[in-house]
Protein backbone atom coordinates (compact mmCIF):
# COMPACT_ATOMS: atom_id res chain seq x y z
CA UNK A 1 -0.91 5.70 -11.92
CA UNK A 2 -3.02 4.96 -8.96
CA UNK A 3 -2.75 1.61 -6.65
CA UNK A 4 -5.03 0.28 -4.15
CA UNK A 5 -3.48 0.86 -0.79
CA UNK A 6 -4.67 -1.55 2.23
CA UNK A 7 -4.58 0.53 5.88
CA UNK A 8 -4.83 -1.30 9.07
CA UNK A 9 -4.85 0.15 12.73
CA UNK A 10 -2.32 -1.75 15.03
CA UNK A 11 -2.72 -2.50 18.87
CA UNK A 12 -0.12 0.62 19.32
CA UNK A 13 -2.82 2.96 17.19
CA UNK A 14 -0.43 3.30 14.47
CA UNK A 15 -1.19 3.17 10.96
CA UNK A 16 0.27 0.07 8.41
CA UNK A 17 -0.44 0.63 4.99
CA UNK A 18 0.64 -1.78 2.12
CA UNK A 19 0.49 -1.96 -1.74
CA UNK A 20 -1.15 -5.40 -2.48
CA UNK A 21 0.08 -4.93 -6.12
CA UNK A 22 3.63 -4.07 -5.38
CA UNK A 23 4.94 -7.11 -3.42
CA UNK A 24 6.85 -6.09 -0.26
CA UNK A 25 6.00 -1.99 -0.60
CA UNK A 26 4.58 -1.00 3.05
CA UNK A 27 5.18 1.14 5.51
CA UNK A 28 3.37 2.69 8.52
CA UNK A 29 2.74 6.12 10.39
CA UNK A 30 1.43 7.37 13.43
CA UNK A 31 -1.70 9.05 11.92
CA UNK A 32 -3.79 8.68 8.73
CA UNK A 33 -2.22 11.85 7.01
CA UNK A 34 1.40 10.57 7.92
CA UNK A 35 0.66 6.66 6.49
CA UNK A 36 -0.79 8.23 3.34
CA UNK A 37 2.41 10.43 2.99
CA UNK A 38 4.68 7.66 3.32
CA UNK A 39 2.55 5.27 1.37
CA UNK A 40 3.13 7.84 -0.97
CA UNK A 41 6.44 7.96 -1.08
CA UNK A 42 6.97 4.42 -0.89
CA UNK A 43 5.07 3.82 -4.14
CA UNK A 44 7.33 6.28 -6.40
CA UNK A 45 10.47 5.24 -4.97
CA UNK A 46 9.11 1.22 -5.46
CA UNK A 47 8.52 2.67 -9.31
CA UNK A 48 12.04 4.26 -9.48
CA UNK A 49 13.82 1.48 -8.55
CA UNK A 50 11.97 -1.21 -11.05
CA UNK A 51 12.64 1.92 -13.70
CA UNK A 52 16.92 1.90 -12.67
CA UNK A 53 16.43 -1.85 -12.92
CA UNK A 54 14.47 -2.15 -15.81
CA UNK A 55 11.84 -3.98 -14.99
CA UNK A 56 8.16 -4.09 -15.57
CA UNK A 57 5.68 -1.42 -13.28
CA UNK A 58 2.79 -3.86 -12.20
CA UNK A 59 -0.57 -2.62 -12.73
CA UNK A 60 -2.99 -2.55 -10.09
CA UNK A 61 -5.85 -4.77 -10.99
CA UNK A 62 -7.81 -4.57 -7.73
CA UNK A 63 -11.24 -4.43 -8.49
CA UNK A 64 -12.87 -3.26 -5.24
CA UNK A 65 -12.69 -4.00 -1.75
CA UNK A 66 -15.72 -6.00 0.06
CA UNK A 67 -16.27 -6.38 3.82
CA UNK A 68 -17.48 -10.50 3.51
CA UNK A 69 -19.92 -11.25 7.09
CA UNK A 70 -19.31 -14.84 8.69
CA UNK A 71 -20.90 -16.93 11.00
CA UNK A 72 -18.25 -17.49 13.48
């Protein structure tokens, strides 16, 4: 399974990354390679527990990301 995974930079320089398709699965790291990790792990253990529960996996239905310009 793959999900699209939104990363953001903080004012701290740490890493947030969040799983638009799994409501409420985030988590954050001091560099890229430790976000990505925990993003990771986040995911599977978000899976697991709707699996234990029996509920349904979403699927990720992001389409792409676009930057959008504005005239502000």
């Amino acid at each position: 399974m793959k999900y699209a995974v939104i990363l953001e930079r903080d004012e701290d320089g740490y890493f947030a990354a969040s799983v638009p398709a799994l409501s409420g699965c985030f988590t954050q790291g001091k560099t890229l390679e430790e976000v990505m990790a925990n993003i990771k792990e986040a995911i599977e253990l978000y899976i697991e527990d709707l699996k234990e529960h029996g509920e349904e996996i979403p699927e990720d239905t992001t389409r792409g990301i676009m930057d959008v310009e504005v005239n502000a």
